[in-house]
Protein backbone atom coordinates (compact mmCIF):
# COMPACT_ATOMS: atom_id res chain seq x y z
CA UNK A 1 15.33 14.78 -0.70
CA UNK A 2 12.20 14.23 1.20
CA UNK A 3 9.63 16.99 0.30
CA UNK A 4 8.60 18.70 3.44
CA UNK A 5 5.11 18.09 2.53
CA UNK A 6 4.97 14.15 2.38
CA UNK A 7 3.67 12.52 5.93
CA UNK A 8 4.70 9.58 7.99
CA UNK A 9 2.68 7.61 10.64
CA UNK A 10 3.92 6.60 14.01
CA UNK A 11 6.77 4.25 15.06
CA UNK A 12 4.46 2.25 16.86
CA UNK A 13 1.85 1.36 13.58
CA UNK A 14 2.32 -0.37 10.16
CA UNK A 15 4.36 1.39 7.85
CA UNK A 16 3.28 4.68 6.79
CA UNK A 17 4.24 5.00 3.96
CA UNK A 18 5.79 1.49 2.57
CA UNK A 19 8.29 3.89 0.37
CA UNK A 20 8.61 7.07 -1.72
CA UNK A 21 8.43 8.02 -5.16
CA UNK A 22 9.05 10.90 -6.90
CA UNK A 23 6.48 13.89 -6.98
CA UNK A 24 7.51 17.34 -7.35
CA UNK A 25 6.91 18.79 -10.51
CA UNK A 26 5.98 15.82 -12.83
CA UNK A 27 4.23 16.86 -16.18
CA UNK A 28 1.37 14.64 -16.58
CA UNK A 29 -2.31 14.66 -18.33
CA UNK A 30 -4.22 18.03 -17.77
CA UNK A 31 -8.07 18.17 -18.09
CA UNK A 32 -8.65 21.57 -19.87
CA UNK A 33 -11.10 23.40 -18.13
CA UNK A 34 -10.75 22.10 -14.79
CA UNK A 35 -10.35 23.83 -11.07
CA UNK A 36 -6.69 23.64 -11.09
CA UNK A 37 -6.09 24.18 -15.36
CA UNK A 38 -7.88 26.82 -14.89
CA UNK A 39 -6.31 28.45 -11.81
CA UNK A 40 -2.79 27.82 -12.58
CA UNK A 41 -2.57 28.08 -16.13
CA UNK A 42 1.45 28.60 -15.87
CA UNK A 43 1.39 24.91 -14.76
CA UNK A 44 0.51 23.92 -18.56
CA UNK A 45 3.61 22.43 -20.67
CA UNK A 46 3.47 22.00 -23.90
CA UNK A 47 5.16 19.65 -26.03
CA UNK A 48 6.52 19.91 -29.50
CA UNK A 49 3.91 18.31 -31.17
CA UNK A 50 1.18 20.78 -29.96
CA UNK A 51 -0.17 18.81 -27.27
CA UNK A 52 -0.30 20.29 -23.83
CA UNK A 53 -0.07 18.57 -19.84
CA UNK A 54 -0.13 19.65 -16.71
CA UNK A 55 2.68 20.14 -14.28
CA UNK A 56 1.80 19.67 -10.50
CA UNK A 57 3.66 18.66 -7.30
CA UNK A 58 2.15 16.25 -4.47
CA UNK A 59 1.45 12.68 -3.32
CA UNK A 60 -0.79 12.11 -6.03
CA UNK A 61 1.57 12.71 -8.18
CA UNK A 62 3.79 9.79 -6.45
CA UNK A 63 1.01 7.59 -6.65
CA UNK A 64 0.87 7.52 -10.42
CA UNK A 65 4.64 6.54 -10.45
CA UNK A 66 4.27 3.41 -8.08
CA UNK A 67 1.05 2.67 -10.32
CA UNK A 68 3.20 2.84 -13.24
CA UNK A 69 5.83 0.26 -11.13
CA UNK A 70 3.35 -2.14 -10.26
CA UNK A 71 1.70 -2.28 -13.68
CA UNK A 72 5.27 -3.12 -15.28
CA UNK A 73 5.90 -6.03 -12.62
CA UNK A 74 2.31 -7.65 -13.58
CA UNK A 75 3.46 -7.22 -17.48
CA UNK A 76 6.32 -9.24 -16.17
CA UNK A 77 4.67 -11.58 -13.96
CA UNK A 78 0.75 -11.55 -13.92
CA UNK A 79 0.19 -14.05 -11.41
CA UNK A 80 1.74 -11.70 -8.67
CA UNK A 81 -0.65 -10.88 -5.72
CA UNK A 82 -1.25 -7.82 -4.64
CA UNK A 83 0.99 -8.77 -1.49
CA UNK A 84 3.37 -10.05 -3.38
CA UNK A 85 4.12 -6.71 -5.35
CA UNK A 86 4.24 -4.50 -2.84
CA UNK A 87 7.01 -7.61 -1.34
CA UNK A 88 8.89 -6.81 -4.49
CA UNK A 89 8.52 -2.97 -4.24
CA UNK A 90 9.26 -2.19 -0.84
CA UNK A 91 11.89 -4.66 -0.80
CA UNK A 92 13.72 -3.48 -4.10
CA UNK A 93 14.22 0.32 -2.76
CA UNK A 94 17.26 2.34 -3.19
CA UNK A 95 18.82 5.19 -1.03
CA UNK A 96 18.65 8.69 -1.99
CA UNK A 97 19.53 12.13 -0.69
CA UNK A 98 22.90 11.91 -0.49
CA UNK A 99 24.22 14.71 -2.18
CA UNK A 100 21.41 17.01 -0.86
CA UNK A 101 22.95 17.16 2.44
CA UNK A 102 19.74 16.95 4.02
CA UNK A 103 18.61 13.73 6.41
CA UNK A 104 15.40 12.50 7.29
CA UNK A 105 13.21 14.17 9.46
CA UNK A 106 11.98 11.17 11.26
CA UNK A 107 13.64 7.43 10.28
CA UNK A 108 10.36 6.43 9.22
CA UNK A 109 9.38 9.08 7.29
CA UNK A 110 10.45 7.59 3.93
CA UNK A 111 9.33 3.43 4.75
CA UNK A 112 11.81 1.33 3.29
CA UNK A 113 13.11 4.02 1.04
CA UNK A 114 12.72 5.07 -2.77
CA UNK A 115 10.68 3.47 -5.05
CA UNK A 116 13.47 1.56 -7.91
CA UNK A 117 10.55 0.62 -10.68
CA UNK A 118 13.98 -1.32 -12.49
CA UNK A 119 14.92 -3.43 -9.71
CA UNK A 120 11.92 -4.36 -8.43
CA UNK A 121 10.60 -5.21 -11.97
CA UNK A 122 14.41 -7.07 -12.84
CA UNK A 123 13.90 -9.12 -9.02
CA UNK A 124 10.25 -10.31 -10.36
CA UNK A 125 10.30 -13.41 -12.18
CA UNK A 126 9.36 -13.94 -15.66
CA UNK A 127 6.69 -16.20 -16.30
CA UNK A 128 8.78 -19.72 -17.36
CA UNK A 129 7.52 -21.81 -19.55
CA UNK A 130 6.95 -25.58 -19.00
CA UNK A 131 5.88 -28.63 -20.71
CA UNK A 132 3.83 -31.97 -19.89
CA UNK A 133 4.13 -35.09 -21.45
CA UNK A 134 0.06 -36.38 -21.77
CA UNK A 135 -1.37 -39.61 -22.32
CA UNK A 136 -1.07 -40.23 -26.69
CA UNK A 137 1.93 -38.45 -26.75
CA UNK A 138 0.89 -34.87 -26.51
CA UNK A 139 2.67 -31.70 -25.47
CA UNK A 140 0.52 -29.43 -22.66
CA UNK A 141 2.64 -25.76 -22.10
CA UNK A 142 2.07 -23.75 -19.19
CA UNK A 143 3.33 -20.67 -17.45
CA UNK A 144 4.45 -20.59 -13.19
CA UNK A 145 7.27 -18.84 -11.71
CA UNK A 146 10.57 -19.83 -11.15
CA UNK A 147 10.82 -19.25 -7.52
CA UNK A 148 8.45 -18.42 -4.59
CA UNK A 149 8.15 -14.90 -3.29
CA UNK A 150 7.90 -13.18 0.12
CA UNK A 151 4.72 -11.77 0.67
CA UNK A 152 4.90 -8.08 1.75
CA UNK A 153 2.07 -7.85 4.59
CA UNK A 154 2.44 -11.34 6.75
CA UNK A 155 1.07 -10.82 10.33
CA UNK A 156 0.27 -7.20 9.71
CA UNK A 157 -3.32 -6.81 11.24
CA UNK A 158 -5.97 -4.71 9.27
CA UNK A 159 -7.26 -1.14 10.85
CA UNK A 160 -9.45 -1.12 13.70
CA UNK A 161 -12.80 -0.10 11.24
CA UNK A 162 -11.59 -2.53 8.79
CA UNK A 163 -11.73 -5.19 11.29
CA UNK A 164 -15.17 -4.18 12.27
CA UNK A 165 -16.39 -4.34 9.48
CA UNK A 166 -15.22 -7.94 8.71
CA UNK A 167 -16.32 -8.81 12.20
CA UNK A 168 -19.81 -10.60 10.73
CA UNK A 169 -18.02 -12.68 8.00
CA UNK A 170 -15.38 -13.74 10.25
CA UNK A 171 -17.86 -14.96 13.07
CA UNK A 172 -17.53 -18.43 14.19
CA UNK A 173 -14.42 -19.08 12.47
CA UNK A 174 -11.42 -20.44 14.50
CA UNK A 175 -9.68 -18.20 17.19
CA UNK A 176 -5.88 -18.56 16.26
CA UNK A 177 -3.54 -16.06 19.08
CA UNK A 178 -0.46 -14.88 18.34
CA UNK A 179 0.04 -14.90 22.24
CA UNK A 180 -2.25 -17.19 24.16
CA UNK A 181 -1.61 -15.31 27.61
CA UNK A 182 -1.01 -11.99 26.52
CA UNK A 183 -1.68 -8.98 29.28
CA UNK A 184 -2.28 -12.36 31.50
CA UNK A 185 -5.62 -13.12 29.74
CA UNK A 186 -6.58 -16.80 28.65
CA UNK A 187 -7.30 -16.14 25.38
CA UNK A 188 -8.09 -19.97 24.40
CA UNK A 189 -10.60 -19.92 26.92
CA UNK A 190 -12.43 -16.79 25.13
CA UNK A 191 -15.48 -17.82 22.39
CA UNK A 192 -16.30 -15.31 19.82
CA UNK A 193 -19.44 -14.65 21.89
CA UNK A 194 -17.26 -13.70 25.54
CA UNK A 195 -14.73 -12.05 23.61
CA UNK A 196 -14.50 -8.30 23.81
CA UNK A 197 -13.04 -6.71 20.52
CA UNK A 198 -10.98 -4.48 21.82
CA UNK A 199 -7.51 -2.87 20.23
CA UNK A 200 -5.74 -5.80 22.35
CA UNK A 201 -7.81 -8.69 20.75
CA UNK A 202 -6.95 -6.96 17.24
CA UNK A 203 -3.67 -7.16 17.64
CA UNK A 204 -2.91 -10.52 19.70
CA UNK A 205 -5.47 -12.14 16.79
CA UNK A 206 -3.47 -13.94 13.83
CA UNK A 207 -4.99 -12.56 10.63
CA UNK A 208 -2.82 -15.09 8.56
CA UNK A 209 -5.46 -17.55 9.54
CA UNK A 210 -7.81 -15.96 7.77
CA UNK A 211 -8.56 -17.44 4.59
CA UNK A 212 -9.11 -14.34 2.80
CA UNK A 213 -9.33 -16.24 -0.56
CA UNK A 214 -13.04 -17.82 0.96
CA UNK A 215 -14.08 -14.49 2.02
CA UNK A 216 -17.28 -12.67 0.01
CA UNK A 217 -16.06 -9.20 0.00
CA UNK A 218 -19.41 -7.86 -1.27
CA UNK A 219 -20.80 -9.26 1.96
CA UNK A 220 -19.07 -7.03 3.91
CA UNK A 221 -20.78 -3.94 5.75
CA UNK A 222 -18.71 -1.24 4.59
CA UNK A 223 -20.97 1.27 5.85
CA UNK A 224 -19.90 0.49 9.42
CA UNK A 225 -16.85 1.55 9.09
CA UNK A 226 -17.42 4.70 11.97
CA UNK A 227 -15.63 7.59 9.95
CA UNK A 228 -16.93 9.84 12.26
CA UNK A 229 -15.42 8.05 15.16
CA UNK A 230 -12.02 10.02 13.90
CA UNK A 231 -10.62 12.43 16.48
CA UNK A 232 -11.07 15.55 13.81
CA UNK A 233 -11.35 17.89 16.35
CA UNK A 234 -8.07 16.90 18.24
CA UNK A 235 -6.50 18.39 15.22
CA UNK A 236 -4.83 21.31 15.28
CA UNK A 237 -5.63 22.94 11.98
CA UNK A 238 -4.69 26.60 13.28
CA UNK A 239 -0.99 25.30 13.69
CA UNK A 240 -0.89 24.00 9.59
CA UNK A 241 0.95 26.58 7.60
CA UNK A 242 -1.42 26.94 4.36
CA UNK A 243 0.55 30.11 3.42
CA UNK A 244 3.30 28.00 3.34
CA UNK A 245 1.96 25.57 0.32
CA UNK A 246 2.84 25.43 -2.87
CA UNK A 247 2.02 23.72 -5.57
CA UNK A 248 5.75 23.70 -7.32
């Protein structure tokens, strides 16, 4: 089941999150001495041989499993994008819950559904090997894959402080529109200098023009990405139940 802790975005965003993976009480490395060894020493397991981990519960904990996915498909495959694992993941997931009794709370809460590291490694495929004839008679062997793959994030647009922050590399590059009269604007007519970057423009822009490949990431100014722009105050921290936590 869905632990009560793990968030969702909104219906109208990207998905959030692509899928889940398991995270409540995993025994993994433990750092002796640290904040949380040290406060929860009843989390420590120890294994026959002596050695001793750390048991914890959380969306870190998930992380490391979908690592530990990924990782397997690139032992499979290396020349997978990044795009093109996640395709594999998220489209490779398998239902769950069943015999809990317990649904959803929202039909996005869980993305495409639970992580299935087998599947998704068993849909990859294996490097194949091929040969070339060359000129005096030699024998070249090479590696490719045996069929193409979807790619995972096609027309999805980047965050609005991503986007700003690519704004000066992208400059003066070709305007492509997904819809060339959306809200009844002439977007065609519009020059990267008339152009006001709004939320609309984001969205309406086609980001699959971009050739990301050309782009100099270290060129980009990270730093003005406006963090503080966030809403933190709009939160409602009073209303979050921190009695309620637990770390399993």
């Amino acid at each position: 089941m869905l632990a009560w802790f793990s968030s969702w975005g909104s219906a109208d965003s990207n998905a959030k999150p692509d899928l889940v993976a398991p995270g409540r009480r995993l025994v993994s490395l433990r750092v002796p001495g640290s904040t949380l060894d040290t406060l929860f020493p009843e989390r420590i397991v120890v294994a026959q041989n002596g050695s001793t981990y750390f048991r914890l519960t959380g969306t870190s904990m998930a992380t490391g499993v979908v690592s530990g996915a990924a990782a397997l498909l690139l032992e499979r495959q290396p020349n997978l994008t990044p795009d093109q694992v996640k395709a594999l993941l998220v489209g490779t997931t398998q239902r769950y819950g069943q015999d809990s009794g317990k649904g959803l709370p929202n039909p996005i809460a869980d993305g495409s559904g639970l992580l299935d590291a087998y599947a998704a490694v068993n849909a990859a495929p294996a490097a194949a090997p091929s040969t070339a004839l060359v000129p005096g008679g030699l024998v070249l062997s090479a590696t490719q894959s045996v069929e193409p793959l979807a790619c995972a994030n096609h027309a999805l647009r980047p965050a609005d402080g991503f986007a700003r922050a690519l704004y000066p590399v992208l400059f003066g590059s070709p305007l492509h529109w997904k819809n060339p009269t959306r809200c009844g604007i002439h977007w065609r007519r519009l020059t990267w200098d008339t152009l006001d970057w709004n939320s609309i423009a984001w969205d309406n822009f086609v980001w699959t023009s971009v050739a990301w490949d050309s782009i100099a990431w270290d060129s980009v100014a990270w730093d003005s990405v406006a963090w503080d722009s966030v809403a933190w105050d709009s939160v409602a921290w009073d209303s979050v139940a921190w009695d309620s936590f637990t770390l399993d």
